[in-house]
Each structure stands twice: as structure tokens, then as C-alpha cells.
PDB file of N, CA and C in Angstrom:
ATOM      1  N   UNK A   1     -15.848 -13.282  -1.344  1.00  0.00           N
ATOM      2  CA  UNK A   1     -15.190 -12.081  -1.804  1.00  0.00           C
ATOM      3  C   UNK A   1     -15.458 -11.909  -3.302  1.00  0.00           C
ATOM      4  N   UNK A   2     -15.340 -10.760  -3.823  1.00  0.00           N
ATOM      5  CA  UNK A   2     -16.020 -10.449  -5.008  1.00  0.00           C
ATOM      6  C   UNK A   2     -15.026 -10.609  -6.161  1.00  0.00           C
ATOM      7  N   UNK A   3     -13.917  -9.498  -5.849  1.00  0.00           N
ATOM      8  CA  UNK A   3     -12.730  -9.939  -6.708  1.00  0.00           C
ATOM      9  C   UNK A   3     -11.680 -11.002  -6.543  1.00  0.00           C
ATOM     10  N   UNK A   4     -11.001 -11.356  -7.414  1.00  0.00           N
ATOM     11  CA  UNK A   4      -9.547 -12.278  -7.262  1.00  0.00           C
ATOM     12  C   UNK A   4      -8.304 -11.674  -7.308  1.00  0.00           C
ATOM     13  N   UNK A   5      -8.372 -10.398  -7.103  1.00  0.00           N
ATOM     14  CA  UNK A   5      -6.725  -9.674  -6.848  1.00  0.00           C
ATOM     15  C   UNK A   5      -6.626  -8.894  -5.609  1.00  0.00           C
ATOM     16  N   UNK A   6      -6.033  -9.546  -5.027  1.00  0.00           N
ATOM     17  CA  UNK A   6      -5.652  -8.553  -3.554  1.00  0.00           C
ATOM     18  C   UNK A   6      -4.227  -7.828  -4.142  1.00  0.00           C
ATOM     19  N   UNK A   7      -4.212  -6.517  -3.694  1.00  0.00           N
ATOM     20  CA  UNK A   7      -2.456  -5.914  -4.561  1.00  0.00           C
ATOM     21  C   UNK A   7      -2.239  -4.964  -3.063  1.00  0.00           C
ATOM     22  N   UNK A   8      -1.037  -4.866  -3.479  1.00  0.00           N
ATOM     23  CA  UNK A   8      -0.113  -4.106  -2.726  1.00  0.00           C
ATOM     24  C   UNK A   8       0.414  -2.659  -2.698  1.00  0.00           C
ATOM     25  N   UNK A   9       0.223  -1.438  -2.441  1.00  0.00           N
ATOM     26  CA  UNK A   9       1.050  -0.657  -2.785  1.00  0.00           C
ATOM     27  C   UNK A   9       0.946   0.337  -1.728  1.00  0.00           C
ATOM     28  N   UNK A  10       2.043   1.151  -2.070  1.00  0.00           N
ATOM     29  CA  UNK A  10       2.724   1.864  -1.317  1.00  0.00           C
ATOM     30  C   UNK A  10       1.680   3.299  -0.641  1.00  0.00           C
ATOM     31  N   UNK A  11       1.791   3.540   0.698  1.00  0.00           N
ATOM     32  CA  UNK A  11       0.756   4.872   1.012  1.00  0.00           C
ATOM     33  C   UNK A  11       1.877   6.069   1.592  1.00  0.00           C
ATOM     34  N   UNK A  12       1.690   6.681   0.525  1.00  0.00           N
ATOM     35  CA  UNK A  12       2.429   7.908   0.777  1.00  0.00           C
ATOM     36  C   UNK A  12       2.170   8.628   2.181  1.00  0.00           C
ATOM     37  N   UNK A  13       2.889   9.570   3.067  1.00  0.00           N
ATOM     38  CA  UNK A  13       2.341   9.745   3.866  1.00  0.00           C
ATOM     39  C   UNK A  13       3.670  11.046   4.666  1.00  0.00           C
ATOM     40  N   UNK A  14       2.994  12.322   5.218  1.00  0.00           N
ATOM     41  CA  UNK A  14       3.874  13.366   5.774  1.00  0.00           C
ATOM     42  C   UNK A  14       3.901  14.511   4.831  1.00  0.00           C
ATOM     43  N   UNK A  15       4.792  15.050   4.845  1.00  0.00           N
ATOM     44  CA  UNK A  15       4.807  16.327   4.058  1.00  0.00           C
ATOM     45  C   UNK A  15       5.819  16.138   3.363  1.00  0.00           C
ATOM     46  N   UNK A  16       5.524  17.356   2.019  1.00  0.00           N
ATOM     47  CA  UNK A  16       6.646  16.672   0.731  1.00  0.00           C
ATOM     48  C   UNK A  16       7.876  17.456   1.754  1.00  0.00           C
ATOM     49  N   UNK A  17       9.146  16.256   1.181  1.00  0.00           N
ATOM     50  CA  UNK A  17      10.343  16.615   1.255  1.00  0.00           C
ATOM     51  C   UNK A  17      10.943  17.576   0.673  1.00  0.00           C
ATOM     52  N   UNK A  18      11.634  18.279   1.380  1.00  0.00           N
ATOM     53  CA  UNK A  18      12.427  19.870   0.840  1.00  0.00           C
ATOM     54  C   UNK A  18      13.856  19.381   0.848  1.00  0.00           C
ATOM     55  N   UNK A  19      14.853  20.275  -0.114  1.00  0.00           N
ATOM     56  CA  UNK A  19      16.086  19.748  -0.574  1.00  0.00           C
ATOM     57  C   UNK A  19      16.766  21.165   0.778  1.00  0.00           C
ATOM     58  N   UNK A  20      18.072  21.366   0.292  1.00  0.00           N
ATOM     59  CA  UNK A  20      18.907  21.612   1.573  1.00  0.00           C
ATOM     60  C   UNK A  20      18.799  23.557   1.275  1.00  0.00           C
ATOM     61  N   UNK A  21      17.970  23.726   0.242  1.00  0.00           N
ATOM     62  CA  UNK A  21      17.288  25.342   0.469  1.00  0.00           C
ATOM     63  C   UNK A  21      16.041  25.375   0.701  1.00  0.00           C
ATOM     64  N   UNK A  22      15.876  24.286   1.370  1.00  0.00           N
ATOM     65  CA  UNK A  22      14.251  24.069   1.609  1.00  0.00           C
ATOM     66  C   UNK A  22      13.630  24.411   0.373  1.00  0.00           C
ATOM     67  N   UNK A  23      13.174  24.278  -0.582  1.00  0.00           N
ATOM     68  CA  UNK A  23      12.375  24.228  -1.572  1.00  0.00           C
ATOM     69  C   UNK A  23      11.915  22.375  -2.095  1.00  0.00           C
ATOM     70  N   UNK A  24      10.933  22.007  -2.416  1.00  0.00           N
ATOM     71  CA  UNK A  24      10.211  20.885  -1.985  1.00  0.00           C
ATOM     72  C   UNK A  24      11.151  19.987  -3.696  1.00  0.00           C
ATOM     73  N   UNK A  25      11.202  19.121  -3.078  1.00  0.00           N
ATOM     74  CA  UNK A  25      12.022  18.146  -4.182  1.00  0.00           C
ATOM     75  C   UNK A  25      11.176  17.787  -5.183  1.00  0.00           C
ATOM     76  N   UNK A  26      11.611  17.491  -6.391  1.00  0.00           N
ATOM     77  CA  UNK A  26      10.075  17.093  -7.339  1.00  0.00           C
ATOM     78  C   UNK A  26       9.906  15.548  -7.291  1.00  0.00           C
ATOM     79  N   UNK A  27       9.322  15.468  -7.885  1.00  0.00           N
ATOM     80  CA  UNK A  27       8.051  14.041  -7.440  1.00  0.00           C
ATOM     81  C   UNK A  27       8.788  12.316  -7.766  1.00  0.00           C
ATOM     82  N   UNK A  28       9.892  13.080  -8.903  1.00  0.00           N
ATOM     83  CA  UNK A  28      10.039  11.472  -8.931  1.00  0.00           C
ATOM     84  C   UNK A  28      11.038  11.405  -7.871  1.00  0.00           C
ATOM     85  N   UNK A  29      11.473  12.256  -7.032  1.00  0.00           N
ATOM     86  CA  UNK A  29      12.748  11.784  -5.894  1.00  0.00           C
ATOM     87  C   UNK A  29      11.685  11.419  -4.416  1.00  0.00           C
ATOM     88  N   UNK A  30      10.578  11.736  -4.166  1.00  0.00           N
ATOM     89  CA  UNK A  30       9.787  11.418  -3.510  1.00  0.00           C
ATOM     90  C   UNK A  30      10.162   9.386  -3.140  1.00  0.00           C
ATOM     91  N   UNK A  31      10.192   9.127  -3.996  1.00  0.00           N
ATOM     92  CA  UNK A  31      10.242   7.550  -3.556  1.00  0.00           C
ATOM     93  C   UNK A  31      11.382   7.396  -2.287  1.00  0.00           C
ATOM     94  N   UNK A  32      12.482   8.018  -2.472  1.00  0.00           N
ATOM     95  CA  UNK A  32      13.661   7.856  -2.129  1.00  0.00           C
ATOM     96  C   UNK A  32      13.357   8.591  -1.026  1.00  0.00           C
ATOM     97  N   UNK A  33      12.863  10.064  -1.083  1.00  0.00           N
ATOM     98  CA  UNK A  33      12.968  10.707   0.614  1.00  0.00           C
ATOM     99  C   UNK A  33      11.636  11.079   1.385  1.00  0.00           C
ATOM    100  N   UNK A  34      10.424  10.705   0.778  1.00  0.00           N
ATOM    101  CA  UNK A  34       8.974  10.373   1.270  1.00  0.00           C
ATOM    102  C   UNK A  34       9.284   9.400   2.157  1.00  0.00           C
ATOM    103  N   UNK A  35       8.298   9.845   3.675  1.00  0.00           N
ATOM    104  CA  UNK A  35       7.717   8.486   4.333  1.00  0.00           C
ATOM    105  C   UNK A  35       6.659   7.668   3.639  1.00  0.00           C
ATOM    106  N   UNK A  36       6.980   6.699   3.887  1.00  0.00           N
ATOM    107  CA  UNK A  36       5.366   5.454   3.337  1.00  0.00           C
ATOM    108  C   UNK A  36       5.034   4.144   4.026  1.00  0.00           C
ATOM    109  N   UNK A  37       4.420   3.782   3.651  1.00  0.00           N
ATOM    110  CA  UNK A  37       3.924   2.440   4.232  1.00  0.00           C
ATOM    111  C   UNK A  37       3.335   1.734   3.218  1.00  0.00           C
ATOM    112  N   UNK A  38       3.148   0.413   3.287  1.00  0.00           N
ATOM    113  CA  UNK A  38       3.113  -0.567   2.687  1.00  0.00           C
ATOM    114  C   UNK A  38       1.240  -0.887   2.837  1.00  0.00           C
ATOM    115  N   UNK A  39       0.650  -0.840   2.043  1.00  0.00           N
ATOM    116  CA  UNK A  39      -1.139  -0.910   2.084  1.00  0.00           C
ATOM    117  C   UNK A  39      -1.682  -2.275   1.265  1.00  0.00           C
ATOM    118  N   UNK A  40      -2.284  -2.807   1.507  1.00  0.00           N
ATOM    119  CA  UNK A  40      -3.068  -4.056   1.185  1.00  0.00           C
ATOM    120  C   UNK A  40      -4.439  -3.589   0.619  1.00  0.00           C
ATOM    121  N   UNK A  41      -4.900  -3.984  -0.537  1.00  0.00           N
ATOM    122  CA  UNK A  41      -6.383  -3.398  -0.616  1.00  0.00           C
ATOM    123  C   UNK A  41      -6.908  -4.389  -1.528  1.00  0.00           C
ATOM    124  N   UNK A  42      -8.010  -4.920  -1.075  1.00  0.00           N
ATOM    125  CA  UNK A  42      -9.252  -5.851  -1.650  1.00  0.00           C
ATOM    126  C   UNK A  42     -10.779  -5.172  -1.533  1.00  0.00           C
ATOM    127  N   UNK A  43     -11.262  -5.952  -2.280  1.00  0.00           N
ATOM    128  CA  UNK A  43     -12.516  -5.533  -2.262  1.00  0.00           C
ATOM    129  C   UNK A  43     -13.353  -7.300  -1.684  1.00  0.00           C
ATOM    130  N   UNK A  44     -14.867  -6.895  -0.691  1.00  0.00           N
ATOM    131  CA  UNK A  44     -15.372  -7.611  -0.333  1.00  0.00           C
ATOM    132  C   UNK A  44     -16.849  -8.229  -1.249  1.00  0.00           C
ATOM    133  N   UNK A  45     -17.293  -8.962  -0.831  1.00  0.00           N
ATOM    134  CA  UNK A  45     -18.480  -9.704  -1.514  1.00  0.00           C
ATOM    135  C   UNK A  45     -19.478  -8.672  -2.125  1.00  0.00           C
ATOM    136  N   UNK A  46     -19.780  -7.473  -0.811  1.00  0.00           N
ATOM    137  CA  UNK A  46     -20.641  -6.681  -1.422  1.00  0.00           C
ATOM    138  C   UNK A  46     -20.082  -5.815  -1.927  1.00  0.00           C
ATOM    139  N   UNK A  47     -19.271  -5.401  -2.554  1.00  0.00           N
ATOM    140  CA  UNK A  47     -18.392  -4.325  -3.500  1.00  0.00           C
ATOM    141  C   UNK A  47     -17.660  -3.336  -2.602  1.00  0.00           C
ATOM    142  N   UNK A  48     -17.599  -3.621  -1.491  1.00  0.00           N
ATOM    143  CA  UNK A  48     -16.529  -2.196  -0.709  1.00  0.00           C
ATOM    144  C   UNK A  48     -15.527  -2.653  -0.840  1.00  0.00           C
ATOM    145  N   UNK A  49     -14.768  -1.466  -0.737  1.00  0.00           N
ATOM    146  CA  UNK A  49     -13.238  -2.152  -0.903  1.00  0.00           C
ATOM    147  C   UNK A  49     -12.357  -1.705   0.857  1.00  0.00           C
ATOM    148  N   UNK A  50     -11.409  -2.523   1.041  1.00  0.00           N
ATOM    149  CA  UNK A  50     -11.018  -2.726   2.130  1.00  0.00           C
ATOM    150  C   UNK A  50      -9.339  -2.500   2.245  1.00  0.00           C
ATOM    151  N   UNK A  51      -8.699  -2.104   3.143  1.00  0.00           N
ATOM    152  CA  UNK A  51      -7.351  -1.928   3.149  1.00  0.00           C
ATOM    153  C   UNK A  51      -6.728  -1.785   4.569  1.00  0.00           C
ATOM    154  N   UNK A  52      -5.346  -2.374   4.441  1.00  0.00           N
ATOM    155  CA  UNK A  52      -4.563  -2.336   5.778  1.00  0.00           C
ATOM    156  C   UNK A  52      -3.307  -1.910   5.416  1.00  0.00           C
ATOM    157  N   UNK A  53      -2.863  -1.502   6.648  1.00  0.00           N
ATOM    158  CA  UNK A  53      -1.636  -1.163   6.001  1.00  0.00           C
ATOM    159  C   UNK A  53      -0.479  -1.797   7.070  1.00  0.00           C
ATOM    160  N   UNK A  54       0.877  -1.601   6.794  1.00  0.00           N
ATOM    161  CA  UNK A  54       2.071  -1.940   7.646  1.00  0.00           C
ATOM    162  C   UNK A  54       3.591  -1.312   7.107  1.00  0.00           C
ATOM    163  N   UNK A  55       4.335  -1.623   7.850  1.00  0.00           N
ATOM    164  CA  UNK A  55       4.855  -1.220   7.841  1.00  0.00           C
ATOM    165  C   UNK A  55       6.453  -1.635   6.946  1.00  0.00           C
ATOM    166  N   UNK A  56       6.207  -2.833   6.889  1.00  0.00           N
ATOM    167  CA  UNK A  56       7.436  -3.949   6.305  1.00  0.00           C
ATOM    168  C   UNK A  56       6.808  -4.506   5.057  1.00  0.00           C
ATOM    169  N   UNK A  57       7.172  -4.134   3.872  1.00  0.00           N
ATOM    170  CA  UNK A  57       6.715  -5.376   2.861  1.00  0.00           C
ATOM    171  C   UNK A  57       6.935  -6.485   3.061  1.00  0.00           C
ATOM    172  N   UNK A  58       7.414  -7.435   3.539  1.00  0.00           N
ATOM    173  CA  UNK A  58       7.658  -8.892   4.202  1.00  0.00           C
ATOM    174  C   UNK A  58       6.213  -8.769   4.845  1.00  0.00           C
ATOM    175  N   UNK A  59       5.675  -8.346   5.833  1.00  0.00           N
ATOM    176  CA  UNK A  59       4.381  -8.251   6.540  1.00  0.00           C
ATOM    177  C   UNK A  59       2.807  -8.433   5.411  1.00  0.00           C
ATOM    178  N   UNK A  60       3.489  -7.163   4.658  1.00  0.00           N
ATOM    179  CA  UNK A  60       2.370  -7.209   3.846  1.00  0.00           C
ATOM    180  C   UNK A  60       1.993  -8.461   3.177  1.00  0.00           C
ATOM    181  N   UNK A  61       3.304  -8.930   2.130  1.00  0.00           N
ATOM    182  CA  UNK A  61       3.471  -9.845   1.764  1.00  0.00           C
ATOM    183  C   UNK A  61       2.518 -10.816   2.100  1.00  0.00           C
ATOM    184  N   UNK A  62       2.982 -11.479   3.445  1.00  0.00           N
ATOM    185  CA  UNK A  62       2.505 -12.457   3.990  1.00  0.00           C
ATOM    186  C   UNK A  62       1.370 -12.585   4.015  1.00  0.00           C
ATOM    187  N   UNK A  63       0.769 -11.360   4.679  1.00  0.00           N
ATOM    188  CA  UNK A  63      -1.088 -10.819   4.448  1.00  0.00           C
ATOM    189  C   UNK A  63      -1.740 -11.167   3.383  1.00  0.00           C
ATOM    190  N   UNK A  64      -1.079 -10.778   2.440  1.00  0.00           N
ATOM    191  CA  UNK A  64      -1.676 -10.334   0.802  1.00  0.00           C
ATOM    192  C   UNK A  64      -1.591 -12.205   0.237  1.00  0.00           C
ATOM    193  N   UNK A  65      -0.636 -12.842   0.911  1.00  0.00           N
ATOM    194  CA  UNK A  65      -0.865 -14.448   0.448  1.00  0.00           C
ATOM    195  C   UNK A  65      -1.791 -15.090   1.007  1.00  0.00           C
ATOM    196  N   UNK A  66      -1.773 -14.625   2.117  1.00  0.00           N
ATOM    197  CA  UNK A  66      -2.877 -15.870   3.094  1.00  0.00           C
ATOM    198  C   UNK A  66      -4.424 -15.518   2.860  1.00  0.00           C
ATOM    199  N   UNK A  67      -4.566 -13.705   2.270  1.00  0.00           N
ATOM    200  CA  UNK A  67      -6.340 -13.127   1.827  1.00  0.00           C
ATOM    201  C   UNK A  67      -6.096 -13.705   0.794  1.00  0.00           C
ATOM    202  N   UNK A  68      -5.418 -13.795  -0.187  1.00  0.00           N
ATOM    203  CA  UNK A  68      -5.379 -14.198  -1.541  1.00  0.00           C
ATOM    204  C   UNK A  68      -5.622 -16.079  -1.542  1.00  0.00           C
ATOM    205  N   UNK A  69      -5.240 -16.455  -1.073  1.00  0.00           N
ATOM    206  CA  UNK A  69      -5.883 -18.235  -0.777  1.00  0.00           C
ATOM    207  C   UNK A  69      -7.410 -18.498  -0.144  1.00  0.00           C
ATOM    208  N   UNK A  70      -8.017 -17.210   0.644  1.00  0.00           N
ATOM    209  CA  UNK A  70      -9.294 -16.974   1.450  1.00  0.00           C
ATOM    210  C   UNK A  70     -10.114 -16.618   0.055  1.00  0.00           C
ATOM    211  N   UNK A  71      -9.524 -16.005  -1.039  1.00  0.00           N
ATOM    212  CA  UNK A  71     -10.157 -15.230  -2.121  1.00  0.00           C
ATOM    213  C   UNK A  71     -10.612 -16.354  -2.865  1.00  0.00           C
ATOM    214  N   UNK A  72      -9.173 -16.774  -3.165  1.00  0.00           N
ATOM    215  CA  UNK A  72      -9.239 -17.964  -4.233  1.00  0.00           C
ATOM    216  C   UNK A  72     -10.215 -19.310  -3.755  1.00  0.00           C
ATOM    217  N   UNK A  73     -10.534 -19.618  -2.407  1.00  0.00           N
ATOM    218  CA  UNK A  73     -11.523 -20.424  -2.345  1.00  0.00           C
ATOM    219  C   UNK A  73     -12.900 -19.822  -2.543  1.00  0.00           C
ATOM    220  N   UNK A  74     -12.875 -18.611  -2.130  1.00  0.00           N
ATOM    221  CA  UNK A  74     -14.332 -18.396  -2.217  1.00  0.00           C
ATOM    222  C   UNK A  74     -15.142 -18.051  -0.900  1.00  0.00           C
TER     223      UNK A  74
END
């Protein structure tokens, strides 16, 4: 594998959320009433980069430790 950081973050996902006159909420309340999922992304030996996603950060977590020990050997 090419790099040494596998990271974590969040994949936005659905249509923006509307408040109770339906008009779309602004962006920083998105965290709170956006669907998302939890994404894994590395990059491989020959420079692509790669990603999974789930649904539980605990899941990811776990993922992102066990590629990250596969990384770190080499």
C-alpha cells in the first residue's frame, strides 16, 4: 500500500433537510438532521484510492484498525 493513513469520514447522503415550512435548513444543522454513513478511504500501491462504507462507526472503526496494521506492515 502506498500511503500510511487510512481515515474515516462521514458520507453525506439523501436530500437536504427542510425545517417545518419546508424551506431547506442551512448547512451547519445538516450534521444533526442529514442521513450519513460512516466511509473508510485509503489509497492502494498503485495510487487509486479506495473506500467502503457502513453504517456504525464501531464497524468502521474496527476496519480502519485492522487496514491500518495491513498498511503499517507493508
Amino acid at each position: 500500500m502506498a500511503h500510511t493513513k487510512v481515515s474515516i469520514t462521514r458520507k453525506w447522503y439523501g436530500k437536504v433537510p427542510l425545517d417545518k415550512t419546508g424551506t431547506p435548513v442551512s448547512r451547519n444543522l445538516w450534521p444533526r438532521r442529514r442521513k450519513y454513513s460512516w466511509e473508510v478511504r485509503w489509497y492502494g500501491s498503485e495510487g487509486k484510492r479506495y473506500s467502503k462504507s457502513f453504517k456504525d462507526r464501531k464497524e468502521a472503526d474496527e476496519y480502519t484498525k485492522n487496514l491500518q496494521k495491513r498498511v503499517d506492515r507493508g
